[in-house]
PDB file of N, CA and C in Angstrom:
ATOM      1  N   UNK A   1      36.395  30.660  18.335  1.00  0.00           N
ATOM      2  CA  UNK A   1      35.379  30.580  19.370  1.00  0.00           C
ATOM      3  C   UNK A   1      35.067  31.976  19.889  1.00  0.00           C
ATOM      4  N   UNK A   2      33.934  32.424  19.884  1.00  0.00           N
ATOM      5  CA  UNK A   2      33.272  33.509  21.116  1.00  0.00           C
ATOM      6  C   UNK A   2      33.426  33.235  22.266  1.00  0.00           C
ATOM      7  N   UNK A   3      33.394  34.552  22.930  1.00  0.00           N
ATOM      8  CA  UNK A   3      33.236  34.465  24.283  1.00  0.00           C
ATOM      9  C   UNK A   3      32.474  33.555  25.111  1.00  0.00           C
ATOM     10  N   UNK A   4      31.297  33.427  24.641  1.00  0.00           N
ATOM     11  CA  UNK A   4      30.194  32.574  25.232  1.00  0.00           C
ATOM     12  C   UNK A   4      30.984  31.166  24.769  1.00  0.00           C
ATOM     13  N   UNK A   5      31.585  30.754  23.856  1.00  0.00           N
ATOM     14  CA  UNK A   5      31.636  29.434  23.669  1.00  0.00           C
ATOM     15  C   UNK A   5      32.689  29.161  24.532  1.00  0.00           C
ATOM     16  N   UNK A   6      33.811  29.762  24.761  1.00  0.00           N
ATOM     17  CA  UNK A   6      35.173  29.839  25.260  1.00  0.00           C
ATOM     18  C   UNK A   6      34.515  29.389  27.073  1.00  0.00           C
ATOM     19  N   UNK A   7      33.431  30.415  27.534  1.00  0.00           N
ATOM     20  CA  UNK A   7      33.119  29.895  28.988  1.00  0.00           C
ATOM     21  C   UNK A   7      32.514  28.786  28.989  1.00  0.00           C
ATOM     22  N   UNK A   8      31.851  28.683  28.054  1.00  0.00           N
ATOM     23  CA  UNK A   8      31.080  26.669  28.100  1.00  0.00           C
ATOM     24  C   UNK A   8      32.283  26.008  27.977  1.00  0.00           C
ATOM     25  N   UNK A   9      33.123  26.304  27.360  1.00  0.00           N
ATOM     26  CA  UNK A   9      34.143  25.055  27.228  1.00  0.00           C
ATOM     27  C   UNK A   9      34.868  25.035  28.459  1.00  0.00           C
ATOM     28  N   UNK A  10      35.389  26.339  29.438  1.00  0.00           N
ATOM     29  CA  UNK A  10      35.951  25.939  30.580  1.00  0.00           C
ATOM     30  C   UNK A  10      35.151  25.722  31.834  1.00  0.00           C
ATOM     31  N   UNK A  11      33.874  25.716  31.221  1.00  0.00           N
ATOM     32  CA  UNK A  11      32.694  25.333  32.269  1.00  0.00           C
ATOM     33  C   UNK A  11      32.937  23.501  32.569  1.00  0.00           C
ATOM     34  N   UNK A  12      32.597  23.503  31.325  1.00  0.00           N
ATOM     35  CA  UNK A  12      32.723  21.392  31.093  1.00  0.00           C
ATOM     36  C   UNK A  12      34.073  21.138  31.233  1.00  0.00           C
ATOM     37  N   UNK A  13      34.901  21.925  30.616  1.00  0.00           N
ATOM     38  CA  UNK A  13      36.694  21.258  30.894  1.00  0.00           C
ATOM     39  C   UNK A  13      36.739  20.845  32.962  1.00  0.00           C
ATOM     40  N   UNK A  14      36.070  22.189  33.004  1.00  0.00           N
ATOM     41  CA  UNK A  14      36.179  21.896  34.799  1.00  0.00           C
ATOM     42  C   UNK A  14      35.305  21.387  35.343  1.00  0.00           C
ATOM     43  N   UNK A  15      34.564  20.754  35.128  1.00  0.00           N
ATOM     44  CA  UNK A  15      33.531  19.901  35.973  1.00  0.00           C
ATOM     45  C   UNK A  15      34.471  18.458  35.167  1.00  0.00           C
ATOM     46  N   UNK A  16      34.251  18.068  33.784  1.00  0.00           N
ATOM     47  CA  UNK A  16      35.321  17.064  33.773  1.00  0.00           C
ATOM     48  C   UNK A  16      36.785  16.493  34.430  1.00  0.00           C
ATOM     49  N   UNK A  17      37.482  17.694  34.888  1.00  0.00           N
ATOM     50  CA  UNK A  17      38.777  17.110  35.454  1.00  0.00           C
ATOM     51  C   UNK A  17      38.091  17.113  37.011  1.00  0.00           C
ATOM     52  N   UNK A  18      37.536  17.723  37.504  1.00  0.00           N
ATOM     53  CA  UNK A  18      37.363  17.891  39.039  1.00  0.00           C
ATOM     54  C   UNK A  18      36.785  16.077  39.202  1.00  0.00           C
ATOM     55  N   UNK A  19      35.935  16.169  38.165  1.00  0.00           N
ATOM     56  CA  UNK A  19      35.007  15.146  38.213  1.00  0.00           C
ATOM     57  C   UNK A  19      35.980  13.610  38.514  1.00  0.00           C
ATOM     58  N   UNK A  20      36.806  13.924  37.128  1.00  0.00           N
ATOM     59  CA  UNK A  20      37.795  12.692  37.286  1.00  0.00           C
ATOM     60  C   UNK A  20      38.724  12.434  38.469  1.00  0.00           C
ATOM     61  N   UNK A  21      39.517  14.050  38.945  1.00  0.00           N
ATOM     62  CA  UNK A  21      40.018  13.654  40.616  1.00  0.00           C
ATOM     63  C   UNK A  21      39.402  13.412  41.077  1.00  0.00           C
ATOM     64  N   UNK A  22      38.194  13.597  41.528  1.00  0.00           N
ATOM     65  CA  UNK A  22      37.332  13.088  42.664  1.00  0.00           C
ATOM     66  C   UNK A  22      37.006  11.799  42.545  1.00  0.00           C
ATOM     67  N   UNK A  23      36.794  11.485  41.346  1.00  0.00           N
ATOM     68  CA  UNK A  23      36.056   9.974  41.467  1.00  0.00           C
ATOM     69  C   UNK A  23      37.602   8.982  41.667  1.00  0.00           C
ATOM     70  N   UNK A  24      39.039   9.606  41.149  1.00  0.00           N
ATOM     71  CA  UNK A  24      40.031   8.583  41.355  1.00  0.00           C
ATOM     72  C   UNK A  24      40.175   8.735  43.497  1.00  0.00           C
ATOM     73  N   UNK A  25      39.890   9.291  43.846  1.00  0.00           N
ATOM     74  CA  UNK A  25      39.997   9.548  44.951  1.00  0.00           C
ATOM     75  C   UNK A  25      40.663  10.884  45.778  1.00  0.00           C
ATOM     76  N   UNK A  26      41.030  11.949  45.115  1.00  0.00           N
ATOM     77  CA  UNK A  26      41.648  12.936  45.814  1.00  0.00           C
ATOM     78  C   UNK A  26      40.619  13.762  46.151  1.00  0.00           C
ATOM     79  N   UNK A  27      40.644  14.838  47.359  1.00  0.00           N
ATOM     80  CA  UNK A  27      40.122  15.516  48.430  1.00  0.00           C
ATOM     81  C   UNK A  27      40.487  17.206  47.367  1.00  0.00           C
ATOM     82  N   UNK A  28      39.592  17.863  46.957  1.00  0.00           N
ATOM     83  CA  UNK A  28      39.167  19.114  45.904  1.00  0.00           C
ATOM     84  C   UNK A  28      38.627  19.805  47.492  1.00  0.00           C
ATOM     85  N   UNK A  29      39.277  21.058  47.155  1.00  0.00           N
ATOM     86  CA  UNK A  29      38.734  22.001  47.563  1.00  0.00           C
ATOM     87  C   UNK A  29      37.837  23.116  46.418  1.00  0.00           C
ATOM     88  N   UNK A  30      36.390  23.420  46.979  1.00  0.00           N
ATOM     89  CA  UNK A  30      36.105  24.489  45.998  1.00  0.00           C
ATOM     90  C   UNK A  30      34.988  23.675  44.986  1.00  0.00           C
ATOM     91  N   UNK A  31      34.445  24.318  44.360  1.00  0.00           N
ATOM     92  CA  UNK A  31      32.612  23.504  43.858  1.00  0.00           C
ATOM     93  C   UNK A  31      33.049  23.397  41.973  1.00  0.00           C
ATOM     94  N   UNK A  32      32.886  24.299  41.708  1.00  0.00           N
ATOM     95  CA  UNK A  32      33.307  24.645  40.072  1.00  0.00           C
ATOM     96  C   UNK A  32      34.020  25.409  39.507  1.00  0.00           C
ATOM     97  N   UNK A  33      35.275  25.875  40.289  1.00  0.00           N
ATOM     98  CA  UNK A  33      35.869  26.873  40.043  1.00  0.00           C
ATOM     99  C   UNK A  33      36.903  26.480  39.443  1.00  0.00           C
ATOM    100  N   UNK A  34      37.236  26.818  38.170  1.00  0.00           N
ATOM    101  CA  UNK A  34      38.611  26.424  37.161  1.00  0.00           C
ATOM    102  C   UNK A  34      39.938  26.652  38.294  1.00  0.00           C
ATOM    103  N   UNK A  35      39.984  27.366  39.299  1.00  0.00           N
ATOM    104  CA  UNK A  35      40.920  26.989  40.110  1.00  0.00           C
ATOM    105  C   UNK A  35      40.810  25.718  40.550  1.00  0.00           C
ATOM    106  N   UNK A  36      41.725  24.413  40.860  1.00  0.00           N
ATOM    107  CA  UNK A  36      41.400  23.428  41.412  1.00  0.00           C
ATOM    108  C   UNK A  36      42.721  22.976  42.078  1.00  0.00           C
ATOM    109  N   UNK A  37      42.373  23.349  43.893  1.00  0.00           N
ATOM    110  CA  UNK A  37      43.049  23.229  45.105  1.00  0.00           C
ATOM    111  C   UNK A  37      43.324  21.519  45.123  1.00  0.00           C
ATOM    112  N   UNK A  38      43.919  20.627  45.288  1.00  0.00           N
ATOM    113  CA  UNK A  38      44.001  19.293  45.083  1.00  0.00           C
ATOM    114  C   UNK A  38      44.740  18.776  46.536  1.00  0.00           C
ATOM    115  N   UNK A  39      44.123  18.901  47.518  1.00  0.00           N
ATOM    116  CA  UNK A  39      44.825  18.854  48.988  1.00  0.00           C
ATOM    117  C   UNK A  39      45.568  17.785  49.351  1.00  0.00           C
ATOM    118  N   UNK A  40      46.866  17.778  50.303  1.00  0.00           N
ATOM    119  CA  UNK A  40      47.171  17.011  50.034  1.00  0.00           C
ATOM    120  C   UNK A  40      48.201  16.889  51.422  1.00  0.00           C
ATOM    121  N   UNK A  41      47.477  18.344  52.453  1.00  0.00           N
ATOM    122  CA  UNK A  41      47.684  18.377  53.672  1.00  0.00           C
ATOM    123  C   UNK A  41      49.604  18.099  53.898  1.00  0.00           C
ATOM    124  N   UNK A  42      50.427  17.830  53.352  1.00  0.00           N
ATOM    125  CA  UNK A  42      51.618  17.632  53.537  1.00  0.00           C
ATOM    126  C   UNK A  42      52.642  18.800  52.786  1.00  0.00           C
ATOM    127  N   UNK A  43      53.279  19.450  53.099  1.00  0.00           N
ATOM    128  CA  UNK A  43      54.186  20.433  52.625  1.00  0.00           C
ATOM    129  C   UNK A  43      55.147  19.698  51.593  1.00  0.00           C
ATOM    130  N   UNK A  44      56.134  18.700  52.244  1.00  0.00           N
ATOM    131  CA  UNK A  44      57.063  18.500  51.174  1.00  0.00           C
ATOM    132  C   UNK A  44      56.212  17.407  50.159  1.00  0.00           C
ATOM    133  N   UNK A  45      55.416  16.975  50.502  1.00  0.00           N
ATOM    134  CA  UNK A  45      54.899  16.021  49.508  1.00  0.00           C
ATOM    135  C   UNK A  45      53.983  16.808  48.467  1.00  0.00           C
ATOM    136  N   UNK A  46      53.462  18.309  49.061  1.00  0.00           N
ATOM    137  CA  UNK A  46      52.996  18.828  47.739  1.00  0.00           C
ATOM    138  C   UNK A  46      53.824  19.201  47.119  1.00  0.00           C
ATOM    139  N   UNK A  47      55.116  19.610  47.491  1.00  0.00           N
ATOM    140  CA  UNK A  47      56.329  20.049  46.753  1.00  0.00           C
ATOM    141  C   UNK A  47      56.667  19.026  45.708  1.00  0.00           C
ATOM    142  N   UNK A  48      56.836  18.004  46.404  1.00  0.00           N
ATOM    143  CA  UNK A  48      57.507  16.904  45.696  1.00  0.00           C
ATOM    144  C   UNK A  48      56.787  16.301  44.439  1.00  0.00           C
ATOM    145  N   UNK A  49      55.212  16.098  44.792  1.00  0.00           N
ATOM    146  CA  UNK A  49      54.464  15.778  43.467  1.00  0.00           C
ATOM    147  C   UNK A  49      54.526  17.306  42.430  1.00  0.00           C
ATOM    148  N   UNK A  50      54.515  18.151  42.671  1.00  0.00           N
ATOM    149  CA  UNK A  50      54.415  19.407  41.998  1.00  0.00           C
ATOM    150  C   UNK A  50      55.408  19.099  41.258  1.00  0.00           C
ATOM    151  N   UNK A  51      56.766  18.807  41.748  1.00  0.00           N
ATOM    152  CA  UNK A  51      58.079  18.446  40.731  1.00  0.00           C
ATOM    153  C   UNK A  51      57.911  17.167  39.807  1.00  0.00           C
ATOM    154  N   UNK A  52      57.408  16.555  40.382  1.00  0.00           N
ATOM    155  CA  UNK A  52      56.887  14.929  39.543  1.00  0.00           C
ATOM    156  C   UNK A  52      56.235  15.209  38.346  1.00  0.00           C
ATOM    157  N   UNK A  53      55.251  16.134  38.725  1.00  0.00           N
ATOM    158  CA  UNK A  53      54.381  16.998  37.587  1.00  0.00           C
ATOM    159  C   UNK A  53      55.000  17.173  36.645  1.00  0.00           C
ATOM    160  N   UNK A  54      55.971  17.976  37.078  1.00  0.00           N
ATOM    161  CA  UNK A  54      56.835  18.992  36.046  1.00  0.00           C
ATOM    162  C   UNK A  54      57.532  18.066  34.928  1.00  0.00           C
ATOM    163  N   UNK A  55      57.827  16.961  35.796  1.00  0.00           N
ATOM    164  CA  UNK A  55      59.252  16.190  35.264  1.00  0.00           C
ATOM    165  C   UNK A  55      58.001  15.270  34.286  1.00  0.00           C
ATOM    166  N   UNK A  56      56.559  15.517  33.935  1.00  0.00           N
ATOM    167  CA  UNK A  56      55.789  14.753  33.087  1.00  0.00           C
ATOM    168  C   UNK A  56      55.423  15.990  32.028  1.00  0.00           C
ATOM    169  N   UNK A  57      55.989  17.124  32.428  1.00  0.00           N
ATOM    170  CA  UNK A  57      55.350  18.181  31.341  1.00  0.00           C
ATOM    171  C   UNK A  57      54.199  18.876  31.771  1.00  0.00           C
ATOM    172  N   UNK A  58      53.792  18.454  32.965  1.00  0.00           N
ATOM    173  CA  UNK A  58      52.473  19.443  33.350  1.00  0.00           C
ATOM    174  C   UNK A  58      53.186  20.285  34.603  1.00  0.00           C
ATOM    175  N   UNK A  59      52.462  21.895  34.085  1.00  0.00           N
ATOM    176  CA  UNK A  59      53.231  22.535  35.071  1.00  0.00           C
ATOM    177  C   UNK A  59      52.162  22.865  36.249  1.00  0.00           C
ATOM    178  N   UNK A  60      51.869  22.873  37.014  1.00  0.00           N
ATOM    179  CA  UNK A  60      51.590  22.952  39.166  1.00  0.00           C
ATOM    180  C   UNK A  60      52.399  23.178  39.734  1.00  0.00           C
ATOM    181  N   UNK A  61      51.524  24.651  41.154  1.00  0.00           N
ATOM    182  CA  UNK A  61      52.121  24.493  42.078  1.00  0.00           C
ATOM    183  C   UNK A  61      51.689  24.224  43.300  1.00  0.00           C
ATOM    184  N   UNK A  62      53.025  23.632  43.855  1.00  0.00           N
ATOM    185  CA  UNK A  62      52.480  23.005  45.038  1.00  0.00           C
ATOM    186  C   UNK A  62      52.303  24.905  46.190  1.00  0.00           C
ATOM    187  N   UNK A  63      51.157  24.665  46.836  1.00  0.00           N
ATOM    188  CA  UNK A  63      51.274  25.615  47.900  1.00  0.00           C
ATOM    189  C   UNK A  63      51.080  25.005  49.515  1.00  0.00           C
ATOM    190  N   UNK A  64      52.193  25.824  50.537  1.00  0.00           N
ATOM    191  CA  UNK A  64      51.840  25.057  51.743  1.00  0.00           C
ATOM    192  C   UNK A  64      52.754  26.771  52.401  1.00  0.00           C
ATOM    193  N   UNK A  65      52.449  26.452  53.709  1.00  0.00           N
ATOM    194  CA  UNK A  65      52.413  27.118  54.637  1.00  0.00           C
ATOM    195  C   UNK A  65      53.866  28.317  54.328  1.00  0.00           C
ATOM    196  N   UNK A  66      53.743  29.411  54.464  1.00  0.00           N
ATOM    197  CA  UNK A  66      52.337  30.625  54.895  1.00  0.00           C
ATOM    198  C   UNK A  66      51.414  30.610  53.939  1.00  0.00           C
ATOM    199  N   UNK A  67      51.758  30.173  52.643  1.00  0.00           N
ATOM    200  CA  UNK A  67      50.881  30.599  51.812  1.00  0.00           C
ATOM    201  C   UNK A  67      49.424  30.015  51.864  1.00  0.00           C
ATOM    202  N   UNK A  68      49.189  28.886  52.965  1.00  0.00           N
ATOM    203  CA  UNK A  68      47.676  28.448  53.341  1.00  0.00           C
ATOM    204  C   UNK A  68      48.164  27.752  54.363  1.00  0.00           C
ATOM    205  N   UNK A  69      47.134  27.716  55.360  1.00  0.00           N
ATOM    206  CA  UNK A  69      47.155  27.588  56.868  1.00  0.00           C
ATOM    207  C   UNK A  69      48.398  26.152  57.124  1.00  0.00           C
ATOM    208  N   UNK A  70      49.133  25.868  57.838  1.00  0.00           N
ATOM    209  CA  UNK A  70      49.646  24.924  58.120  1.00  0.00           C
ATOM    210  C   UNK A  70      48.868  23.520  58.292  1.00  0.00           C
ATOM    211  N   UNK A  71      49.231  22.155  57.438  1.00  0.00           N
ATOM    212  CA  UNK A  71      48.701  21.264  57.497  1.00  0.00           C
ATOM    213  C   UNK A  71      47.361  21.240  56.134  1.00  0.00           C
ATOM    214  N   UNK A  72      47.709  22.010  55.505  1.00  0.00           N
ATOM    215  CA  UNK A  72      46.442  22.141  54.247  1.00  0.00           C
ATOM    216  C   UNK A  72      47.025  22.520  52.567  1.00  0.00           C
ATOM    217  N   UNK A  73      48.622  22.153  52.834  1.00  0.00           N
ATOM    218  CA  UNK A  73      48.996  22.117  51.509  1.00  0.00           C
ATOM    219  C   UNK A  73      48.601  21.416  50.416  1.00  0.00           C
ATOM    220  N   UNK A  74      48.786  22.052  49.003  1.00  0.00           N
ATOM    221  CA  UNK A  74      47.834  21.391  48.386  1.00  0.00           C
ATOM    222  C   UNK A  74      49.058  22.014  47.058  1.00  0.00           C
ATOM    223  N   UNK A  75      48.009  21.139  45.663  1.00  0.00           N
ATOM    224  CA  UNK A  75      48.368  21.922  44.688  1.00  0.00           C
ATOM    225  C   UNK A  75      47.575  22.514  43.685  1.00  0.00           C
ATOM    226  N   UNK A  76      48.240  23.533  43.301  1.00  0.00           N
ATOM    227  CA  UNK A  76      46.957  23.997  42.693  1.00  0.00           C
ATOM    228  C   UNK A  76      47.088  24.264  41.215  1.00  0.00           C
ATOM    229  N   UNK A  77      45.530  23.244  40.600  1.00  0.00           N
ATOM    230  CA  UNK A  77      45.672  23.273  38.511  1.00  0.00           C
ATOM    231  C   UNK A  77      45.050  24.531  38.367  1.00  0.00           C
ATOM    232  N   UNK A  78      45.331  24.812  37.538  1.00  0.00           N
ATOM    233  CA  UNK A  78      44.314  26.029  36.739  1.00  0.00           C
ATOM    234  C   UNK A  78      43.945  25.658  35.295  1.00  0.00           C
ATOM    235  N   UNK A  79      42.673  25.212  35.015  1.00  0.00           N
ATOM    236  CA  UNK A  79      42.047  25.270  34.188  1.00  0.00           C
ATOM    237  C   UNK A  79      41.389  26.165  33.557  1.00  0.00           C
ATOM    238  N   UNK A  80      42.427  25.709  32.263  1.00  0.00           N
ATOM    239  CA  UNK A  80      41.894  26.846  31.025  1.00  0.00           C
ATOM    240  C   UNK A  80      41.098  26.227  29.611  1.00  0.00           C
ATOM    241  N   UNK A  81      40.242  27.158  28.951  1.00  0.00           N
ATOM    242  CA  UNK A  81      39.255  26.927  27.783  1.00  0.00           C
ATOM    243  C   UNK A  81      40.647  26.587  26.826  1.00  0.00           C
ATOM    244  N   UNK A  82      41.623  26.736  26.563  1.00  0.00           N
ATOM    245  CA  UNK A  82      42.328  26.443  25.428  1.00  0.00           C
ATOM    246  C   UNK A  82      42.887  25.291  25.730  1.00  0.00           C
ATOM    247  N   UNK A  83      42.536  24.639  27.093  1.00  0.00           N
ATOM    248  CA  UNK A  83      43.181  23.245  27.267  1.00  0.00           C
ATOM    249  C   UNK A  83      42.759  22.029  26.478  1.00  0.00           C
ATOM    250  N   UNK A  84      42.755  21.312  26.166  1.00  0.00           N
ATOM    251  CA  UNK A  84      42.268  20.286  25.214  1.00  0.00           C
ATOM    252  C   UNK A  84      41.965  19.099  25.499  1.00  0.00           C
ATOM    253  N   UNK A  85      40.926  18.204  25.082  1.00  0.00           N
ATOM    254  CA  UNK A  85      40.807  17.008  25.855  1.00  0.00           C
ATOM    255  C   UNK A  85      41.582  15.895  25.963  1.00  0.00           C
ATOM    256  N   UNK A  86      42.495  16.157  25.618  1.00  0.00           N
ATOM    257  CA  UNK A  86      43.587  15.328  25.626  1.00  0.00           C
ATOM    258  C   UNK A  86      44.601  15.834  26.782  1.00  0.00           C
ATOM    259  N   UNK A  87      44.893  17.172  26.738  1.00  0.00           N
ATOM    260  CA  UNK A  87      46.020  17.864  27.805  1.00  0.00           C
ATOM    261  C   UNK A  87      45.220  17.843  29.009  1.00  0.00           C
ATOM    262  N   UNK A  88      43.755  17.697  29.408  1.00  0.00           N
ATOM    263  CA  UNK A  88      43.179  17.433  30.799  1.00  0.00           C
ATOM    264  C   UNK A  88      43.734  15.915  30.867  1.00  0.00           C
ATOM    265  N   UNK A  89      43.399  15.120  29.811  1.00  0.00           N
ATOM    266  CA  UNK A  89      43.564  13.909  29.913  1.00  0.00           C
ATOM    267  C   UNK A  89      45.171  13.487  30.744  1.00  0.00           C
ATOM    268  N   UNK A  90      45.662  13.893  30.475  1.00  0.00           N
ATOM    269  CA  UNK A  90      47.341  13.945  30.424  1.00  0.00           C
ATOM    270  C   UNK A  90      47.255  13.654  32.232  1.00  0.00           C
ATOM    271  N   UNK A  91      46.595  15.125  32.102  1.00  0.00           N
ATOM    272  CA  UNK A  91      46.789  15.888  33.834  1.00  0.00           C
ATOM    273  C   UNK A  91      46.363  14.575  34.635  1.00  0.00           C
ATOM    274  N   UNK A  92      45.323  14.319  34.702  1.00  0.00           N
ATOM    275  CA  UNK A  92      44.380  13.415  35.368  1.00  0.00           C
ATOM    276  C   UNK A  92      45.224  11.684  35.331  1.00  0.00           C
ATOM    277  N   UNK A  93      45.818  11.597  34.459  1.00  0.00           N
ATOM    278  CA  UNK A  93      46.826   9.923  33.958  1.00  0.00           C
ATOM    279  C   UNK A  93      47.523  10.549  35.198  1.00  0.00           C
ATOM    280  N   UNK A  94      48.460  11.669  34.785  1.00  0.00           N
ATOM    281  CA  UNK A  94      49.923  11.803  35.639  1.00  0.00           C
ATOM    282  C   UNK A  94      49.340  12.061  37.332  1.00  0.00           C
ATOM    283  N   UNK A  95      48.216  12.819  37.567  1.00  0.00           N
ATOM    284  CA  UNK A  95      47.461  12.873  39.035  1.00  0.00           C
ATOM    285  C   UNK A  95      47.575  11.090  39.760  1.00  0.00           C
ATOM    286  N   UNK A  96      46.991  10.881  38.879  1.00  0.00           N
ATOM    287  CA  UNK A  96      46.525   9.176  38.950  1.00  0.00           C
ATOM    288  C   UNK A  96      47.503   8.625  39.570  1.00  0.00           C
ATOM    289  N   UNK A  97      48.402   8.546  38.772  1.00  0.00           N
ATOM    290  CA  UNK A  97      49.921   7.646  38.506  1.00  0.00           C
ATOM    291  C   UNK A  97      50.759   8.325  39.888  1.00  0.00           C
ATOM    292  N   UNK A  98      50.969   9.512  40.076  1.00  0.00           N
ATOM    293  CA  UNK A  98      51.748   9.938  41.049  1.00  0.00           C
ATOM    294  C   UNK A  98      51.027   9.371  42.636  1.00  0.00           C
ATOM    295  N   UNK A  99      49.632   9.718  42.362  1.00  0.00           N
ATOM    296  CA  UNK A  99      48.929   9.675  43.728  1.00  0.00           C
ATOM    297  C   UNK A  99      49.043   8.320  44.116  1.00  0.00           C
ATOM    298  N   UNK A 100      48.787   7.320  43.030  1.00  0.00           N
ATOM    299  CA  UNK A 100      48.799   6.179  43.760  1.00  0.00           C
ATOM    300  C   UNK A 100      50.369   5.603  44.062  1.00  0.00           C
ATOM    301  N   UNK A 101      51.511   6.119  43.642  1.00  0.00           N
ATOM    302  CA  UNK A 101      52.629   5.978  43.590  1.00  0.00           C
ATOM    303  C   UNK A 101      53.096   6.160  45.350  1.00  0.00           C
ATOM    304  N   UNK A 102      52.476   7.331  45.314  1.00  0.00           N
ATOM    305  CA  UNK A 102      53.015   7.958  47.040  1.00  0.00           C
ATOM    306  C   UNK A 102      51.997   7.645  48.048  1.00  0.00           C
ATOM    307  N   UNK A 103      51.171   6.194  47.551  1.00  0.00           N
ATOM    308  CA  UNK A 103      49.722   6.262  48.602  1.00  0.00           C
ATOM    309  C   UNK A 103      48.754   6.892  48.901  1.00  0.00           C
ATOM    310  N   UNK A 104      48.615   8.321  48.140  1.00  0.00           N
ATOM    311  CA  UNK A 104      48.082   9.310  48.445  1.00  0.00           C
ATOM    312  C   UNK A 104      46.009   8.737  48.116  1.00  0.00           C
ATOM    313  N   UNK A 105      46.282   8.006  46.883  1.00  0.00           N
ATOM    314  CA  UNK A 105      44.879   7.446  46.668  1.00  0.00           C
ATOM    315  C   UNK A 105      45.647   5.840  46.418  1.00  0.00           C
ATOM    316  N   UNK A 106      43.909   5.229  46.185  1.00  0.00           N
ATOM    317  CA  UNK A 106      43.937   3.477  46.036  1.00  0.00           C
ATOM    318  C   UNK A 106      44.343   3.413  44.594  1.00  0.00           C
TER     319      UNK A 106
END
């Protein structure tokens, strides 16, 4: 892949996963930016899903206070062009599965 193809692909990779948290129900900070803030306003509970993550093979981190204002912890994916539609896929199952696990979505 070229350059140009490499940014279309993490153009659509990231409007696809944002697309899919949002519509399962989680609160995105940020418009189209392959960074994707996934709020979740609780410190140990971003901790705790961040480890849940891990323990599925996807690696996140959770961030919460100092590192962003108190009460606005979150975690944060980074989406990359070499990710595959299957390894977003992954992300978005295990998002799913955890969030509705801890109430976080319906």
């Amino acid at each position: 892949m070229n350059g140009s193809e490499l940014v279309d692909k993490l153009h659509t990779s990231t409007r696809y996963f944002r697309s899919a948290l949002k519509g399962a129900g989680f609160t995105l900070r940020g418009d189209d930016h392959p960074i994707v803030p996934v709020m979740l306003g609780d410190a140990r509970l971003a901790a705790e899903f961040a480890d849940e993550m891990l323990e599925r093979g996807i690696y996140v981190i959770g961030f919460s206070y100092p590192v962003v204002p108190k009460g606005e912890a979150r975690i944060r994916v980074q989406i990359s062009a070499v990710h595959s539609h299957t390894d977003l896929d992954q992300c978005i199952s295990a998002f799913i599965d955890i969030g509705r696990k801890r109430g976080i979505i319906p």
